[in-house]
Protein backbone atom coordinates (compact mmCIF):
# COMPACT_ATOMS: atom_id res chain seq x y z
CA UNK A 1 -33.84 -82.26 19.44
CA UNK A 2 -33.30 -80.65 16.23
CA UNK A 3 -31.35 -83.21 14.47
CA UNK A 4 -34.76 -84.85 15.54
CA UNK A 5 -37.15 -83.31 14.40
CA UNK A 6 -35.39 -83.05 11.18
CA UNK A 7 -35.13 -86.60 10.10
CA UNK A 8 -38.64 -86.97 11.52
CA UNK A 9 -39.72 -84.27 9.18
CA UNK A 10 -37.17 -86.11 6.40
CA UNK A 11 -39.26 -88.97 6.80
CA UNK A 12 -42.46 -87.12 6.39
CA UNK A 13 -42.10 -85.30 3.52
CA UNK A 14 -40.69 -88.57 1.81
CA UNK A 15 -43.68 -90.06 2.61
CA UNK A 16 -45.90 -87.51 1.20
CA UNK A 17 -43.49 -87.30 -2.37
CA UNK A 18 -43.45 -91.07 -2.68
CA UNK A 19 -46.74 -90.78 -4.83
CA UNK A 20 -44.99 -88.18 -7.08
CA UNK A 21 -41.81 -90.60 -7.23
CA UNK A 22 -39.82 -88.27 -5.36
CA UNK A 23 -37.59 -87.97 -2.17
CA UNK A 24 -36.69 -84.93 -0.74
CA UNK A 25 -33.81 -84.42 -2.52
CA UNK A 26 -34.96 -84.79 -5.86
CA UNK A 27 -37.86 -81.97 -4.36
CA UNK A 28 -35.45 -79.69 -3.48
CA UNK A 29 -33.87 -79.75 -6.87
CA UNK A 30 -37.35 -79.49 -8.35
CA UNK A 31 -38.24 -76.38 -6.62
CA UNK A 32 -34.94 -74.40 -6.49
CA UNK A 33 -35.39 -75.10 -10.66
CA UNK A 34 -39.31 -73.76 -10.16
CA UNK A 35 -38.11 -70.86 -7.97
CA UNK A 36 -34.62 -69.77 -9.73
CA UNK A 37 -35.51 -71.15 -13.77
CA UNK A 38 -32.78 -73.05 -15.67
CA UNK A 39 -29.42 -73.17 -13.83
CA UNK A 40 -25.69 -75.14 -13.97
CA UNK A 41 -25.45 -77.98 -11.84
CA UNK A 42 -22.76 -76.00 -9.80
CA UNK A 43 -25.11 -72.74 -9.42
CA UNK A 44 -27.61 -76.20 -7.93
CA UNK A 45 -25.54 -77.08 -5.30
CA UNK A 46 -24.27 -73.71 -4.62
CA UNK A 47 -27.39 -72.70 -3.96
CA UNK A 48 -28.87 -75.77 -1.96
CA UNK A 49 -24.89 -76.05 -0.24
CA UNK A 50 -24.76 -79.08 -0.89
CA UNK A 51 -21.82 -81.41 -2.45
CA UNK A 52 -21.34 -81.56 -5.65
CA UNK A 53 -21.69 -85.45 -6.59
CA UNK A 54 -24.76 -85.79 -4.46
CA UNK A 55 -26.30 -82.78 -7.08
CA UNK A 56 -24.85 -85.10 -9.89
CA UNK A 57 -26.88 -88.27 -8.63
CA UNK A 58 -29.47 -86.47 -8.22
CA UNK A 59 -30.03 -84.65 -11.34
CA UNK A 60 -29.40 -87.85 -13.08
CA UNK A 61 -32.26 -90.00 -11.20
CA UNK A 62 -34.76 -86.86 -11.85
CA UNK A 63 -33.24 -86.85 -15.92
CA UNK A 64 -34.24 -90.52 -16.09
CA UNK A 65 -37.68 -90.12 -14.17
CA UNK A 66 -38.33 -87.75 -16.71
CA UNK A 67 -38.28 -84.41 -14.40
CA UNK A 68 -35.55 -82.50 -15.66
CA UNK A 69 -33.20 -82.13 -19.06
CA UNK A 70 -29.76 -80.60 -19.05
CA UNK A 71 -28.67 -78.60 -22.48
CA UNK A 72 -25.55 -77.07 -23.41
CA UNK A 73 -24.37 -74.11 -21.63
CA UNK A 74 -22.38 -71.32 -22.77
CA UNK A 75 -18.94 -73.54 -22.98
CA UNK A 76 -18.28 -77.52 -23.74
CA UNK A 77 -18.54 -78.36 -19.45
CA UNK A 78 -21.29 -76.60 -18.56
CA UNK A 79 -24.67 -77.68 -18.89
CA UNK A 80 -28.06 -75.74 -17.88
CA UNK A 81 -30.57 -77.96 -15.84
CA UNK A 82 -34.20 -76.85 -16.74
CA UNK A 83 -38.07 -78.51 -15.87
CA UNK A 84 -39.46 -80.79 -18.36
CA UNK A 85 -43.21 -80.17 -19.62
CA UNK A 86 -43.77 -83.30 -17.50
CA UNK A 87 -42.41 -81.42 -14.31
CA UNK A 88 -44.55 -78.29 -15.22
CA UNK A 89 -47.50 -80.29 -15.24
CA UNK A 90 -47.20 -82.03 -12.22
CA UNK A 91 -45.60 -79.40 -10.05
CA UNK A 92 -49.18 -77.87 -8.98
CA UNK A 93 -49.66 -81.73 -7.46
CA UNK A 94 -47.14 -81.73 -5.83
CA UNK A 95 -46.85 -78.30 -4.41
CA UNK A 96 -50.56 -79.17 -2.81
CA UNK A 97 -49.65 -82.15 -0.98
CA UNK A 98 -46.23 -80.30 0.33
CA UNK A 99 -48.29 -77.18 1.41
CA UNK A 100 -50.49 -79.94 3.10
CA UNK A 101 -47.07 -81.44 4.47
CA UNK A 102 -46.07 -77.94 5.96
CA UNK A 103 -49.90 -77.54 7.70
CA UNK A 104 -49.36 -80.29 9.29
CA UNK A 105 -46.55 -79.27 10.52
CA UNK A 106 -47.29 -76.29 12.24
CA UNK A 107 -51.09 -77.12 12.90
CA UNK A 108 -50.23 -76.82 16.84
CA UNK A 109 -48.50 -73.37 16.32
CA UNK A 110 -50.81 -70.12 16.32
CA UNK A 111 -49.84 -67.75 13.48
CA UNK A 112 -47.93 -65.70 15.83
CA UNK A 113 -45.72 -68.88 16.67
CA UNK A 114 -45.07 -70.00 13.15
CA UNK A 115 -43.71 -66.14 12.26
CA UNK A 116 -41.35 -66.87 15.13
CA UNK A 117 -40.53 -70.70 13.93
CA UNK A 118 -39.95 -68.88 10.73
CA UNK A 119 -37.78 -65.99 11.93
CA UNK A 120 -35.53 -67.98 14.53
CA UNK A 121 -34.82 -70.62 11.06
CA UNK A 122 -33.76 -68.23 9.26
CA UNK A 123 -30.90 -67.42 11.93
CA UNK A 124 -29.58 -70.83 12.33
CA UNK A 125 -26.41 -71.77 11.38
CA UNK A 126 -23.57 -69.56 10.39
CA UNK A 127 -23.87 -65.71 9.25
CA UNK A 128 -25.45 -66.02 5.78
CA UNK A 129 -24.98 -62.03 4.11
CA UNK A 130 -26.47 -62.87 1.16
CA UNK A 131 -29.70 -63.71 3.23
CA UNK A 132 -32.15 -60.91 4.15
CA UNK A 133 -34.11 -60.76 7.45
């Protein structure tokens, strides 16, 4: 039921970017760089956990859309990935119509329900320390 819901919600929220020229993927780049500021493409898909080369494909599609830029870093390998003025100006867009997304959602939950949704989440999967209840 999970795995599910999941690519339900997948399919969803791709719908709802596809006016923005986005997937989910490329969002979740977008945002971790919105939440965390400029980072290496290995702090990226540290943080996200996911692989490498997906990261890679990924930050190159948003590059070329016009999303992102990567600079120099503080040796010849790395590279910082930071939002373009183009991203900053669009992000309140598309932050709407994913806060819309998430309503949806949980419209059938009371507000007692989501703050359970929210807390039993945040304990899936494996023992996370670095993760605060």
């Amino acid at each position: 039921m999970l795995y599910q819901k999941t690519r339900h919600m997948t399919k969803e929220v791709n719908e709802h970017l596809q006016k923005h020229g986005l997937y989910s993927s490329q969002w979740s780049i977008i945002y971790c760089l919105k939440t965390n500021g400029s980072m290496t493409q290995s702090d990226i898909w540290r943080y996200l956990n996911v692989e490498a080369p997906t990261v890679t494909r990924t930050i190159l599609k948003l590059e070329e859309s016009g999303w992102i830029k990567r600079t120099p870093g503080s040796d010849k390998r790395e590279r910082l990935v930071s939002l373009t003025e183009k991203a900053h100006e669009l992000l309140p867009f598309v932050e709407q119509d994913m806060r819309n997304f998430e309503q949806e959602m949980v419209v059938n939950l009371t507000d007692e329900e989501q703050d359970h949704l929210f807390h039993l989440l945040k304990k899936l999967g494996k023992p996370d320390n670095s993760e605060e209840e």
